[in-house]
Structure formats: structure tokens, C-alpha cells
PDB file of N, CA and C in Angstrom:
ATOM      1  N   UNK A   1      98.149  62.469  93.631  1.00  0.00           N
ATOM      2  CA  UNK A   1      97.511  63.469  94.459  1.00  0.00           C
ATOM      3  C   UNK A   1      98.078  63.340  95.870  1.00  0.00           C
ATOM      4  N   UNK A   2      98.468  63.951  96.225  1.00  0.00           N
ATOM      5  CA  UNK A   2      98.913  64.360  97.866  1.00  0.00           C
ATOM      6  C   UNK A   2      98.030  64.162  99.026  1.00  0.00           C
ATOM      7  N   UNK A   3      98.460  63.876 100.108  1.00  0.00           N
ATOM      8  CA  UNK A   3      97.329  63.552 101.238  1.00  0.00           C
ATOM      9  C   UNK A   3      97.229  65.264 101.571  1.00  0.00           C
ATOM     10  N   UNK A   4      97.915  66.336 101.496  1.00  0.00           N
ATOM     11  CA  UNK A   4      96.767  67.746 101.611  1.00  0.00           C
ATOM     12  C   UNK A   4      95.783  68.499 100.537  1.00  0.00           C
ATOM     13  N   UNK A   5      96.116  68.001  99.184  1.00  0.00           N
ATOM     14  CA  UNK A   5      95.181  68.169  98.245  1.00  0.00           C
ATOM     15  C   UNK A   5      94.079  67.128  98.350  1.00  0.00           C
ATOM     16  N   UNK A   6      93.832  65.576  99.175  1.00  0.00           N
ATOM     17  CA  UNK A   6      92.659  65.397  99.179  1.00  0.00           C
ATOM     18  C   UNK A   6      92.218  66.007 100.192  1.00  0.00           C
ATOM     19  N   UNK A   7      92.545  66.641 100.915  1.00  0.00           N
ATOM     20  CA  UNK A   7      92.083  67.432 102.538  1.00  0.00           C
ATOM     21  C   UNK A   7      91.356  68.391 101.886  1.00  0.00           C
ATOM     22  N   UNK A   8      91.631  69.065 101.005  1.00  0.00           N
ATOM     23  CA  UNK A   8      90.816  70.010 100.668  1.00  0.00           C
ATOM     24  C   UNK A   8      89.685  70.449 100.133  1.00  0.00           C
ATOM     25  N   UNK A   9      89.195  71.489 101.106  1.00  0.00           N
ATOM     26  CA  UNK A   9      87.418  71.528 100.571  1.00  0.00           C
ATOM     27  C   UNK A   9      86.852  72.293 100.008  1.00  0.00           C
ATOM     28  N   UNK A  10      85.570  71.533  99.708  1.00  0.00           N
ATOM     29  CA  UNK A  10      85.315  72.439  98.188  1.00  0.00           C
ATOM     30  C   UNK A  10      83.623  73.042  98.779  1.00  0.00           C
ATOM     31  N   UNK A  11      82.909  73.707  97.686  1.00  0.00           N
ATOM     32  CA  UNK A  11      81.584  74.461  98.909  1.00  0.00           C
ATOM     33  C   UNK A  11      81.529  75.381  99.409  1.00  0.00           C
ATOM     34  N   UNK A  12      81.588  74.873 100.438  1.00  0.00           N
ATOM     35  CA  UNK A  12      81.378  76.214 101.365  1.00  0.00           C
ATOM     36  C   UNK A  12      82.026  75.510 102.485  1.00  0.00           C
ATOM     37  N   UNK A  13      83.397  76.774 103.098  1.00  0.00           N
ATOM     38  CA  UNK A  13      84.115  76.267 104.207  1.00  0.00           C
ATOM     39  C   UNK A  13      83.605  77.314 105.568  1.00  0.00           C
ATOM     40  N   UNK A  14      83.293  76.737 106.469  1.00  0.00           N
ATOM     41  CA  UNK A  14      83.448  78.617 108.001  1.00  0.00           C
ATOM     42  C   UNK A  14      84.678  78.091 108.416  1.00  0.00           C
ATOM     43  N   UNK A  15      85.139  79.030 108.668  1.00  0.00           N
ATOM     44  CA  UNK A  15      86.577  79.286 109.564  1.00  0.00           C
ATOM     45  C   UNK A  15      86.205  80.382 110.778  1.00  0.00           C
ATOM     46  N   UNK A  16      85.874  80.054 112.120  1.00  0.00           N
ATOM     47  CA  UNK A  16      86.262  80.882 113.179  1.00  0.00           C
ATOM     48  C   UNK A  16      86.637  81.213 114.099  1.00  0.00           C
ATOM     49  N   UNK A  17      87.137  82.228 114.590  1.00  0.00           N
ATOM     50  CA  UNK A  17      88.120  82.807 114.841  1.00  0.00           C
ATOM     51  C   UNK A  17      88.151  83.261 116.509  1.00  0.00           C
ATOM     52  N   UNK A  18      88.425  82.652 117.586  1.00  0.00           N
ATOM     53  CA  UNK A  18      88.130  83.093 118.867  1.00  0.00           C
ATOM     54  C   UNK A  18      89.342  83.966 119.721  1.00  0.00           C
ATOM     55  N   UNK A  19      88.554  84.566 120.224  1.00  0.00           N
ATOM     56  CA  UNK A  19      89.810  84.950 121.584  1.00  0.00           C
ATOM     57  C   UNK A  19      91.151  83.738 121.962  1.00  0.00           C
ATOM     58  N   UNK A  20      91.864  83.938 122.059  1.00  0.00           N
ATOM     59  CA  UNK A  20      93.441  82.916 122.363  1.00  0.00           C
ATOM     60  C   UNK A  20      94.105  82.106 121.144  1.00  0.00           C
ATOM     61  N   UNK A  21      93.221  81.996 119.357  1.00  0.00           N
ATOM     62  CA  UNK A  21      93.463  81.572 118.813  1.00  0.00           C
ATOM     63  C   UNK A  21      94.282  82.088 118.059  1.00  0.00           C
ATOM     64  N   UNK A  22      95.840  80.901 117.621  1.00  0.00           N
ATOM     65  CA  UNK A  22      96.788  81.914 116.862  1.00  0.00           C
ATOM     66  C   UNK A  22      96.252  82.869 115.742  1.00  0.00           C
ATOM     67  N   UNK A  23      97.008  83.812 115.632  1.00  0.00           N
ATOM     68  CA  UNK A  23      96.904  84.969 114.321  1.00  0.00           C
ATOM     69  C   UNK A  23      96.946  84.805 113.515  1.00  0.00           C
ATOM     70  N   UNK A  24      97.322  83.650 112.680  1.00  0.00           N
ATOM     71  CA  UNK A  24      97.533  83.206 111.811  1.00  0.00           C
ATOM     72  C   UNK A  24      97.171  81.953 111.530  1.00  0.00           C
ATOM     73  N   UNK A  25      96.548  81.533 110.388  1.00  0.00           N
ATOM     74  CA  UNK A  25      95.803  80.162 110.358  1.00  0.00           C
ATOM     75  C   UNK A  25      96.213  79.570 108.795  1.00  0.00           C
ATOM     76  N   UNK A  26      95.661  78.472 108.080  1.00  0.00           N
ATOM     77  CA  UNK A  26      95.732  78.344 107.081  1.00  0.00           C
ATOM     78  C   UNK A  26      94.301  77.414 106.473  1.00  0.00           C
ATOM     79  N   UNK A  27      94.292  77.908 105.502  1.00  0.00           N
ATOM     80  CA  UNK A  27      92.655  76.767 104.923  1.00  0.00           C
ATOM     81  C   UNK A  27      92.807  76.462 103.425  1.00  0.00           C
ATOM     82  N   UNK A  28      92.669  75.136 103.357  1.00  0.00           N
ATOM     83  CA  UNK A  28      92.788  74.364 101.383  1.00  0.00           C
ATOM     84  C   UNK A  28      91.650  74.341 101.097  1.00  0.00           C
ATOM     85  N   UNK A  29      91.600  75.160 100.164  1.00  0.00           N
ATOM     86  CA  UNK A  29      89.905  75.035  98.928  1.00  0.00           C
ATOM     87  C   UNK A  29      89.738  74.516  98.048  1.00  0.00           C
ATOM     88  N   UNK A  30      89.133  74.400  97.218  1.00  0.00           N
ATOM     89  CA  UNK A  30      88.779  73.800  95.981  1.00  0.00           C
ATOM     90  C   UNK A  30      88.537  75.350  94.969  1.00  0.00           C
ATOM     91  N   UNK A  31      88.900  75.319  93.961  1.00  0.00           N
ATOM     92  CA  UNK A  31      88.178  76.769  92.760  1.00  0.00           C
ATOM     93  C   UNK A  31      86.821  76.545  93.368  1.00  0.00           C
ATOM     94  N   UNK A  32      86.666  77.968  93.340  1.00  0.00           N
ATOM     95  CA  UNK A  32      85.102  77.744  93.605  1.00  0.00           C
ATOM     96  C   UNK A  32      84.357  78.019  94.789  1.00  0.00           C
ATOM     97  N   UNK A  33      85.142  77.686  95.920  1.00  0.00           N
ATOM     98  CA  UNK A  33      84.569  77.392  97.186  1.00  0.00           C
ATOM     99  C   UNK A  33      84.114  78.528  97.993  1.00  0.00           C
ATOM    100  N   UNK A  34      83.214  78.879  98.763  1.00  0.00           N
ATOM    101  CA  UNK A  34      82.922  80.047  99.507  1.00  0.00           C
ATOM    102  C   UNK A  34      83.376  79.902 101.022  1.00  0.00           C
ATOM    103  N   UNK A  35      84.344  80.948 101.373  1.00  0.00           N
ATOM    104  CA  UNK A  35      84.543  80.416 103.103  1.00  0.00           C
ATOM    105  C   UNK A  35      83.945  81.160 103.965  1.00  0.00           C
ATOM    106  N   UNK A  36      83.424  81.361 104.656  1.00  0.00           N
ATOM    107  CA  UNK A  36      82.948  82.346 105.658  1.00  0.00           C
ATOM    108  C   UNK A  36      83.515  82.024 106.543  1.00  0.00           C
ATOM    109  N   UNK A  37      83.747  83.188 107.333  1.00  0.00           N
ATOM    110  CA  UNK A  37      85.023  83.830 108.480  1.00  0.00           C
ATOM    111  C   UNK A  37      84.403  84.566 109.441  1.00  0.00           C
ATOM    112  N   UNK A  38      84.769  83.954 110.691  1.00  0.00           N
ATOM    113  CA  UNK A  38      83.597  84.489 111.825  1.00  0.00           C
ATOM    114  C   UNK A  38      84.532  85.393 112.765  1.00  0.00           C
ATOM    115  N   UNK A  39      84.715  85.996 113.122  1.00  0.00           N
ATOM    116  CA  UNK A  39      85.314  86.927 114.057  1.00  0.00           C
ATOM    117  C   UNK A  39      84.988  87.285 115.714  1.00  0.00           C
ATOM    118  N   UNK A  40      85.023  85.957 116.108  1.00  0.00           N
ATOM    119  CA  UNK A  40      84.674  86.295 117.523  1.00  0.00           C
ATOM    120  C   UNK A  40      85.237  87.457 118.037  1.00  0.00           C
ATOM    121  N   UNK A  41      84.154  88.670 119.157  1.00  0.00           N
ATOM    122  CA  UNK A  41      84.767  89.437 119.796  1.00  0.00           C
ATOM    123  C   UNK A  41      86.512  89.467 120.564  1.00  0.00           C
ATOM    124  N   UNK A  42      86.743  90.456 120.577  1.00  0.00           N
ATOM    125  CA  UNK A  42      88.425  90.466 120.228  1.00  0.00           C
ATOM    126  C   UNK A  42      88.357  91.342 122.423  1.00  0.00           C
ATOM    127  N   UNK A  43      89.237  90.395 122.867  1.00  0.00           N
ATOM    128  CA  UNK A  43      89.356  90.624 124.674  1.00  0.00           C
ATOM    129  C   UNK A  43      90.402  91.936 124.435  1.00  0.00           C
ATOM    130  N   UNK A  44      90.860  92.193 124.151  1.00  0.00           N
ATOM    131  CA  UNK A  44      92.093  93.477 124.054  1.00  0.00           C
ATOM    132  C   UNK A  44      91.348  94.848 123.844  1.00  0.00           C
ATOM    133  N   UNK A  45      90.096  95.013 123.888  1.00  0.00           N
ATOM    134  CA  UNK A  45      89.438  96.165 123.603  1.00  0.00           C
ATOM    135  C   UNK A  45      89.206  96.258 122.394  1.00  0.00           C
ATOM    136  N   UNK A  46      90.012  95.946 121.427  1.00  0.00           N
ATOM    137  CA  UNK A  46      90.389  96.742 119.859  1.00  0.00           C
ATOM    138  C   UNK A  46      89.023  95.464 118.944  1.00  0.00           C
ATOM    139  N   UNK A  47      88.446  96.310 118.416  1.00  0.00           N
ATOM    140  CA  UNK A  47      87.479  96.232 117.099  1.00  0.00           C
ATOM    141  C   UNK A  47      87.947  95.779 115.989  1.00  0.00           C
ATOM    142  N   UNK A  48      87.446  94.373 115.412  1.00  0.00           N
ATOM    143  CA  UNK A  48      87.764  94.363 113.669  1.00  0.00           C
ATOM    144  C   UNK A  48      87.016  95.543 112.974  1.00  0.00           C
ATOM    145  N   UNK A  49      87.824  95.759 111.819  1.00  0.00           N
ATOM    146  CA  UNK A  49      87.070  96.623 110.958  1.00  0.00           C
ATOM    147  C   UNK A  49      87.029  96.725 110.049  1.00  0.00           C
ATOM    148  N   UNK A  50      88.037  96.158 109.306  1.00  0.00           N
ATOM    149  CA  UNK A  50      87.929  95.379 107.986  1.00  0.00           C
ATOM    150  C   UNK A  50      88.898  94.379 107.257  1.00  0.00           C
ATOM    151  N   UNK A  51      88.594  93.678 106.590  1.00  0.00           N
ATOM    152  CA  UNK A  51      89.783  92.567 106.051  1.00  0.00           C
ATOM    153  C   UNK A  51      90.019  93.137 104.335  1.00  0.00           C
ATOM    154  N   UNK A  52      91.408  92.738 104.220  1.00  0.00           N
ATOM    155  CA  UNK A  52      91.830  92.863 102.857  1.00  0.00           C
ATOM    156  C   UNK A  52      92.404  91.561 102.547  1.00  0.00           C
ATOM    157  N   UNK A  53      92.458  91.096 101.021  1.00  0.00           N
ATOM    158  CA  UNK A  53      92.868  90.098 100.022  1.00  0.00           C
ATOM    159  C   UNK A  53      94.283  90.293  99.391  1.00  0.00           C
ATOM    160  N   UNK A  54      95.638  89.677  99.267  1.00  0.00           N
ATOM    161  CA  UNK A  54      96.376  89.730  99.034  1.00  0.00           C
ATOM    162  C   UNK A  54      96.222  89.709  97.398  1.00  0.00           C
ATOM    163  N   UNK A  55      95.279  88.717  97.516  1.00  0.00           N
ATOM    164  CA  UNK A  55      95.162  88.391  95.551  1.00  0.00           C
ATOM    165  C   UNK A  55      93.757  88.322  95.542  1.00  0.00           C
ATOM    166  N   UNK A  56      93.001  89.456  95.501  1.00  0.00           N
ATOM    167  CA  UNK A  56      91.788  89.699  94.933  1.00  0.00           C
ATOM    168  C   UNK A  56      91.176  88.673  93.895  1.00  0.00           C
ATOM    169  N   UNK A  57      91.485  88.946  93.134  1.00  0.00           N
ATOM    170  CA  UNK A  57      91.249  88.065  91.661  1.00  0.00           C
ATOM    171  C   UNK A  57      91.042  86.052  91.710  1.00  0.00           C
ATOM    172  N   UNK A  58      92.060  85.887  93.298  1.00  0.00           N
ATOM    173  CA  UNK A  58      91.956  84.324  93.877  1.00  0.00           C
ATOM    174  C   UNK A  58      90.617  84.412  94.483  1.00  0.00           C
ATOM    175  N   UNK A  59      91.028  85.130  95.558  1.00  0.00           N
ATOM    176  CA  UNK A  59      89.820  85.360  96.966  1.00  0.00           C
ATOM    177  C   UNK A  59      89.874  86.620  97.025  1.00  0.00           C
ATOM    178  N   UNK A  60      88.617  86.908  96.593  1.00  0.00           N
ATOM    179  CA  UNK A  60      87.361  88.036  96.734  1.00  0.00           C
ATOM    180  C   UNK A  60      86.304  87.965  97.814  1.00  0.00           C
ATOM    181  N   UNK A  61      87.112  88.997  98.940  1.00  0.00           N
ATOM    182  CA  UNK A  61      85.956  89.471  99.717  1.00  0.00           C
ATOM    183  C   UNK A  61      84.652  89.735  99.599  1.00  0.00           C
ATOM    184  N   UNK A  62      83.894  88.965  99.478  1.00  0.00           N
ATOM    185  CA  UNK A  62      82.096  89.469  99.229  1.00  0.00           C
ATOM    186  C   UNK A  62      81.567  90.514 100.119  1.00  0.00           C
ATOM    187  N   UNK A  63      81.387  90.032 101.697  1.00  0.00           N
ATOM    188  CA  UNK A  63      80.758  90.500 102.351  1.00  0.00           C
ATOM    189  C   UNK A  63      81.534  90.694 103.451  1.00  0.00           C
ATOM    190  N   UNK A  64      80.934  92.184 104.279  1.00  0.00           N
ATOM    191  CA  UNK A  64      81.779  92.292 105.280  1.00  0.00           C
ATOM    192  C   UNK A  64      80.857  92.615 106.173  1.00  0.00           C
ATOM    193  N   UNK A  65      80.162  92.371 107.548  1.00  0.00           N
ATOM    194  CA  UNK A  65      79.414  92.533 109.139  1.00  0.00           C
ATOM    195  C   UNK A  65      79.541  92.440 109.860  1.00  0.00           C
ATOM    196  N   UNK A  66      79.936  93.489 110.776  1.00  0.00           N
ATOM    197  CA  UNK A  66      80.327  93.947 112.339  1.00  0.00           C
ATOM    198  C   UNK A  66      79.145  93.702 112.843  1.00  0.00           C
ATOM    199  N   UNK A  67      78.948  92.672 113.493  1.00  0.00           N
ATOM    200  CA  UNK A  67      77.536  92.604 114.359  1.00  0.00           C
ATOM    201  C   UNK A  67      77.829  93.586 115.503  1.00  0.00           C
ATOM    202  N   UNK A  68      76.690  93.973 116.645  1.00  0.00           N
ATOM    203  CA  UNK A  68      76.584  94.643 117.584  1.00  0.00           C
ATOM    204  C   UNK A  68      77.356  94.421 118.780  1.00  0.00           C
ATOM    205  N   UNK A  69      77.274  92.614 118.956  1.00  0.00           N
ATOM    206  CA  UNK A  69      78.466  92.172 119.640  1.00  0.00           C
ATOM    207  C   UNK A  69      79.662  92.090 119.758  1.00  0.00           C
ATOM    208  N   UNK A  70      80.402  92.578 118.722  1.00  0.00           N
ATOM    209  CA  UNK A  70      81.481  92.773 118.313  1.00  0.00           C
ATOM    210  C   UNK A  70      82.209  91.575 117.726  1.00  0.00           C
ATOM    211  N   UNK A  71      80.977  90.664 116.598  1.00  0.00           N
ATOM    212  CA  UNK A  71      81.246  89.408 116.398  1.00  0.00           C
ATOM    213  C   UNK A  71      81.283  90.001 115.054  1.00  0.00           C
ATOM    214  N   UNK A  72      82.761  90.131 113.729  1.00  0.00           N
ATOM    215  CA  UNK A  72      82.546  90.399 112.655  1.00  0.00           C
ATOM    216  C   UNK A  72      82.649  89.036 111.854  1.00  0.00           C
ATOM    217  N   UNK A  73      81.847  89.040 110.870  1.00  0.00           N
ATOM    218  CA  UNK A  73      81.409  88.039 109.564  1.00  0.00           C
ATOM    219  C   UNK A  73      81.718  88.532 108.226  1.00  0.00           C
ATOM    220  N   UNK A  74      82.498  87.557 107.540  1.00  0.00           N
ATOM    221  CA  UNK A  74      82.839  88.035 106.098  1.00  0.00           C
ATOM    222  C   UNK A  74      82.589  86.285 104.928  1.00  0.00           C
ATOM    223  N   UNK A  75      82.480  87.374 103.901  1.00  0.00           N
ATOM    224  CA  UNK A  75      82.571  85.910 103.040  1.00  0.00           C
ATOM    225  C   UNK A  75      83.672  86.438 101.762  1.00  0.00           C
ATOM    226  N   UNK A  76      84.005  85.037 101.892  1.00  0.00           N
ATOM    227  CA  UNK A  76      85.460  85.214 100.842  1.00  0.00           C
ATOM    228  C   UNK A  76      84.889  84.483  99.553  1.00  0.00           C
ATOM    229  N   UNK A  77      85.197  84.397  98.754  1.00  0.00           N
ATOM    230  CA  UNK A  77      84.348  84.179  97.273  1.00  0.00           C
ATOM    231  C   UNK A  77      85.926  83.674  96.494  1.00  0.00           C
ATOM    232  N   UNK A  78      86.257  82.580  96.731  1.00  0.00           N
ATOM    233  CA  UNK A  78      87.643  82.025  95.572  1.00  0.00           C
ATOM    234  C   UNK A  78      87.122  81.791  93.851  1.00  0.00           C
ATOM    235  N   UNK A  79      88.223  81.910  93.472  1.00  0.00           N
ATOM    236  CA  UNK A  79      87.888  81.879  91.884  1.00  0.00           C
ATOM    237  C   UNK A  79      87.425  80.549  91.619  1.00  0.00           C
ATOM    238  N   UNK A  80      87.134  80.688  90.754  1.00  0.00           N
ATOM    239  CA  UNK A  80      85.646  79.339  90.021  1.00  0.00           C
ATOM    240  C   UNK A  80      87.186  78.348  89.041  1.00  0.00           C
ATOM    241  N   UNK A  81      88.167  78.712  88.489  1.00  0.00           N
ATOM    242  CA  UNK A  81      89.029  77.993  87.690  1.00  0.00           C
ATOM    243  C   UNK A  81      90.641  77.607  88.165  1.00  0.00           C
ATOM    244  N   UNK A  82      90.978  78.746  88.467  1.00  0.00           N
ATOM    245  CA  UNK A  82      92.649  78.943  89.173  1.00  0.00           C
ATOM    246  C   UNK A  82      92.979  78.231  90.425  1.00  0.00           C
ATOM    247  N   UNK A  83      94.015  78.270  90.767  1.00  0.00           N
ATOM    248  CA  UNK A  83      94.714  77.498  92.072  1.00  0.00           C
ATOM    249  C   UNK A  83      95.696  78.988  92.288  1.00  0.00           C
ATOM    250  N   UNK A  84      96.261  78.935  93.570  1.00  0.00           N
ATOM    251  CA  UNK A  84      97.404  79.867  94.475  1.00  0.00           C
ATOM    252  C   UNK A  84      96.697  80.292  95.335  1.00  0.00           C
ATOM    253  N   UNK A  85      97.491  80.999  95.966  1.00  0.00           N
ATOM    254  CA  UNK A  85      97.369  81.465  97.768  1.00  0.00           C
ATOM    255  C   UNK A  85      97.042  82.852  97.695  1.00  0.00           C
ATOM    256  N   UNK A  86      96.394  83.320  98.761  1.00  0.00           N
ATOM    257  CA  UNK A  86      95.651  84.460  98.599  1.00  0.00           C
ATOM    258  C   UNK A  86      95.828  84.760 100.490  1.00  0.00           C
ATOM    259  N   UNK A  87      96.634  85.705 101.148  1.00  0.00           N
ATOM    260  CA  UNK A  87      96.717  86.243 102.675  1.00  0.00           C
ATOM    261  C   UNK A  87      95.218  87.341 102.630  1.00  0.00           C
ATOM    262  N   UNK A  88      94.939  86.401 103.768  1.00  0.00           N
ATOM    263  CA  UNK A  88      93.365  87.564 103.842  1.00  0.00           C
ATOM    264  C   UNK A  88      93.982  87.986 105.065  1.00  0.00           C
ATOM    265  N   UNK A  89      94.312  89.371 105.076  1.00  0.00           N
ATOM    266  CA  UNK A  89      94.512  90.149 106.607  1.00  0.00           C
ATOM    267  C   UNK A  89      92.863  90.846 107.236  1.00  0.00           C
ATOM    268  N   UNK A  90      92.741  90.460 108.186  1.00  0.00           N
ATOM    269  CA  UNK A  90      92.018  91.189 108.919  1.00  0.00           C
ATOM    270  C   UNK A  90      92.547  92.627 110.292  1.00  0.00           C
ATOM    271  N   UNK A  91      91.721  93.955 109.339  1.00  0.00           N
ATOM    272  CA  UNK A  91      92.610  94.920 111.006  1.00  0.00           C
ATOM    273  C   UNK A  91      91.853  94.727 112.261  1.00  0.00           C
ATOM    274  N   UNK A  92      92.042  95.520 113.470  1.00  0.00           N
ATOM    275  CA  UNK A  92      91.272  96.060 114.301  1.00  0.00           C
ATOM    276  C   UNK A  92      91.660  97.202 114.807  1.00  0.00           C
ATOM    277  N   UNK A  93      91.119  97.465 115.309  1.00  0.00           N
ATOM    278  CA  UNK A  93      91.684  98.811 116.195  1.00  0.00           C
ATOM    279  C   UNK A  93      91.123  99.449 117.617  1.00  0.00           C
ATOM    280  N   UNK A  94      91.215 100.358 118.182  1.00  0.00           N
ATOM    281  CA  UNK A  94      90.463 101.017 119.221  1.00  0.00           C
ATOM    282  C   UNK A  94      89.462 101.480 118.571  1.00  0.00           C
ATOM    283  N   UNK A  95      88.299 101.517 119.352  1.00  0.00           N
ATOM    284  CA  UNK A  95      86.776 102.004 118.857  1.00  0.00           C
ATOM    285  C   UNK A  95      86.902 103.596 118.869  1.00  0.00           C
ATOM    286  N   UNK A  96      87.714 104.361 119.729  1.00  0.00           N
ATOM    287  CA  UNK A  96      87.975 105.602 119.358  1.00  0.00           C
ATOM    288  C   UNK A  96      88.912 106.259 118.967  1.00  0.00           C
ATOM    289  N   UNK A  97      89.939 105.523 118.257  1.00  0.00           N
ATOM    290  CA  UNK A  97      90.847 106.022 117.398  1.00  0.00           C
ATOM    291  C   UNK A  97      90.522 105.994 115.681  1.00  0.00           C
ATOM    292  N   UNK A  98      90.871 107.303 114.976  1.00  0.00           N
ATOM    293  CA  UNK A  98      90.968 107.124 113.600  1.00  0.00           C
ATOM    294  C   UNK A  98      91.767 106.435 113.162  1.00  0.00           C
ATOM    295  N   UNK A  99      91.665 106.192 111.950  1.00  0.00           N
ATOM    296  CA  UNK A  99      92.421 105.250 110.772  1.00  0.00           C
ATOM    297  C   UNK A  99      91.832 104.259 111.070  1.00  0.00           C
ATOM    298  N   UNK A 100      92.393 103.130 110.188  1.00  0.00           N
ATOM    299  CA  UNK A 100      91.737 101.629 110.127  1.00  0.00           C
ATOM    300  C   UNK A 100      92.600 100.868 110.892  1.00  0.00           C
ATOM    301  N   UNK A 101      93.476 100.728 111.692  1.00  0.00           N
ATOM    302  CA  UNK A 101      94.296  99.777 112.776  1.00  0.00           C
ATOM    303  C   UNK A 101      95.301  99.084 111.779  1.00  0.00           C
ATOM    304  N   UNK A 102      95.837  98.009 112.731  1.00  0.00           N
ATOM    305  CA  UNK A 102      97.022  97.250 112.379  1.00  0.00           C
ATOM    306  C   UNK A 102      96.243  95.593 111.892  1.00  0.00           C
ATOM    307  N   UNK A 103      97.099  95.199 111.476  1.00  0.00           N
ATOM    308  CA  UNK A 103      96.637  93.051 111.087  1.00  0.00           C
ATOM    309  C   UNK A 103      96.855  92.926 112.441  1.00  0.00           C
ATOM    310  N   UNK A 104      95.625  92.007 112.704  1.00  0.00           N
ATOM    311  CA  UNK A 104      95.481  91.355 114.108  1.00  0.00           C
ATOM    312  C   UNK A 104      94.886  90.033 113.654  1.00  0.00           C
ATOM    313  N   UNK A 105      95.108  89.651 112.390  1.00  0.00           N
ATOM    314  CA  UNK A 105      94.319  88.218 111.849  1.00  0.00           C
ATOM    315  C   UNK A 105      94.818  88.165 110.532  1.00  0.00           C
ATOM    316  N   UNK A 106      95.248  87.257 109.908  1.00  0.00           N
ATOM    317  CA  UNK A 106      95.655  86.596 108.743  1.00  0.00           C
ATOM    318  C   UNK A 106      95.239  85.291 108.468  1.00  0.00           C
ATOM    319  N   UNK A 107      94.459  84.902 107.088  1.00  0.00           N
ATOM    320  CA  UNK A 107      94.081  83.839 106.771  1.00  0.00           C
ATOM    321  C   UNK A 107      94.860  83.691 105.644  1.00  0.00           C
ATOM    322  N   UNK A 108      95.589  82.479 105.520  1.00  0.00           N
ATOM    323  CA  UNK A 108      96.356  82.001 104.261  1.00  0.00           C
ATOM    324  C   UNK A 108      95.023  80.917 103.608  1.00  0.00           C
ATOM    325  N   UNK A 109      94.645  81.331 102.597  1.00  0.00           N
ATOM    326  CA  UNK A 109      94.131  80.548 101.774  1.00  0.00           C
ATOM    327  C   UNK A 109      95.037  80.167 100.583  1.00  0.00           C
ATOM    328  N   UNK A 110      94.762  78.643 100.564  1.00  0.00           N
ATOM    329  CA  UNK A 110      95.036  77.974  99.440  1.00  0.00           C
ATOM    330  C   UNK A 110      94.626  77.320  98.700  1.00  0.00           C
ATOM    331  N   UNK A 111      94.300  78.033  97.486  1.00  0.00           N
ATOM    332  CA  UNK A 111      92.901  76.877  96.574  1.00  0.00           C
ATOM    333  C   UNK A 111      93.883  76.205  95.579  1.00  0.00           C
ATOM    334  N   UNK A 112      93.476  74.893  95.599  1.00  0.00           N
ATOM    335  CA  UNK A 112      93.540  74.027  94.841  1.00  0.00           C
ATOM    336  C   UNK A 112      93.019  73.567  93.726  1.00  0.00           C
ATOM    337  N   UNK A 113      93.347  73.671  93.066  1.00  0.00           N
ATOM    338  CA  UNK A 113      92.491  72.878  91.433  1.00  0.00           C
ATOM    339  C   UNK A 113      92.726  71.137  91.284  1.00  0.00           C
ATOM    340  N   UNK A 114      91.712  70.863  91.503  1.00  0.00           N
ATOM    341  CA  UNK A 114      91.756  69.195  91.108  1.00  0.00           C
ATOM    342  C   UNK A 114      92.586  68.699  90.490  1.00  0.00           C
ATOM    343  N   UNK A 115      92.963  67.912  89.941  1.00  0.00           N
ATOM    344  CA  UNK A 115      94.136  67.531  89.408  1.00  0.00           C
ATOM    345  C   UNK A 115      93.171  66.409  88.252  1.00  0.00           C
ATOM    346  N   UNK A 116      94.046  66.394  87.011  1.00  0.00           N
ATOM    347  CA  UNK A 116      92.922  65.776  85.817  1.00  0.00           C
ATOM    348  C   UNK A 116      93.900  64.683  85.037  1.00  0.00           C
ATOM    349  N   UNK A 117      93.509  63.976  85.115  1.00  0.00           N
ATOM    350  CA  UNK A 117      94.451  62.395  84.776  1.00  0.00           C
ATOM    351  C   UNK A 117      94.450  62.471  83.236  1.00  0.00           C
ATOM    352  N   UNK A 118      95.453  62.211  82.766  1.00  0.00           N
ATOM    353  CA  UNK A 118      95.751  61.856  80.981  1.00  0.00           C
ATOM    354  C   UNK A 118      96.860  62.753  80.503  1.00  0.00           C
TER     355      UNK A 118
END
């Protein structure tokens, strides 16, 4: 077993996300694990508004909440058996422009499956 497969957690992980923090992050799971993803208000004006899953079927978006503050909350739901990587993009955009904006946030998840001796 590798010293980043024991790093990795299983449960329930939060990951969040502030003003100045790179765009890009990475997090090791366990099958199974639930992460919740906090979205501190964004200084550039521009609004999250929603996140997408590269591999659905790994990490499944559950829940998605734009609080009033402009603090959005999601929960990611990883598969209960499988291992691989799953890019969760998050957009934002201007509060008065149409369409859904550009990636202004990417989470690389990587779930891990235990490893089973014999």
C-alpha cells in the first residue's frame, strides 16, 4: 500500500473553497465516501451556479445550494465499490448574464478501493 492510498479518506470528507485559493485542488476517497464542497463567496463579482461530474457513475452530485450569501454547498456521493478519478467542475458567472458561465473551480477526485491481501 502506498503512503497516498493510506492518506485516504473514507466517510465523509468537506473540502472548502475560499477567495485566493488555487482552481484546482485534488482529494483521495475511499468507495463510498461523501464529500461536501463549500463554496466560499467568489471577490470577482461572478456567482457559482452549478457543478458538473466528469464520471457521474464515480462521483454523483447529490445536492446543490446557493445560500443568500453567495456561499454555494454541494454534496458529491462516490460509488460504494469502484476506484478512478472523477473532475468535478464548478461554473460561475455574472449575476446578470444568461447562460451558465465558464469553470472557475475543479475538484479532482480520486477514490480508492482498499486493497485486499491473498
Amino acid at each position: 500500500m502506498t503512503s497516498s492510498q493510506k492518506s485516504c479518506a473514507g466517510g465523509h470528507v468537506e473540502v472548502t473553497v475560499a477567495p485566493g485559493d488555487p482552481v484546482r485542488q485534488q482529494v483521495c476517497v475511499r468507495p463510498g465516501t461523501v464529500v461536501s464542497l463549500v463554496l466560499r463567496p467568489r471577490t470577482d463579482g461572478k456567482r457559482w451556479t452549478a457543478l458538473r461530474s466528469s464520471a457521474p457513475a464515480l462521483v454523483q452530485p447529490s445536492a446543490w445550494q446557493l445560500g443568500v450569501d453567495g456561499t454555494a454547498r454541494a454534496s458529491l456521493r462516490c460509488a460504494g465499490t469502484r476506484g478512478g478519478a472523477a473532475g468535478v467542475t464548478v461554473l460561475a458567472k455574472e449575476p446578470d448574464l444568461a447562460g451558465t458561465g465558464g469553470v472557475a473551480f475543479t475538484l479532482q477526485v480520486n477514490v480508492v478501493p482498499h486493497t485486499t491481501a491473498g
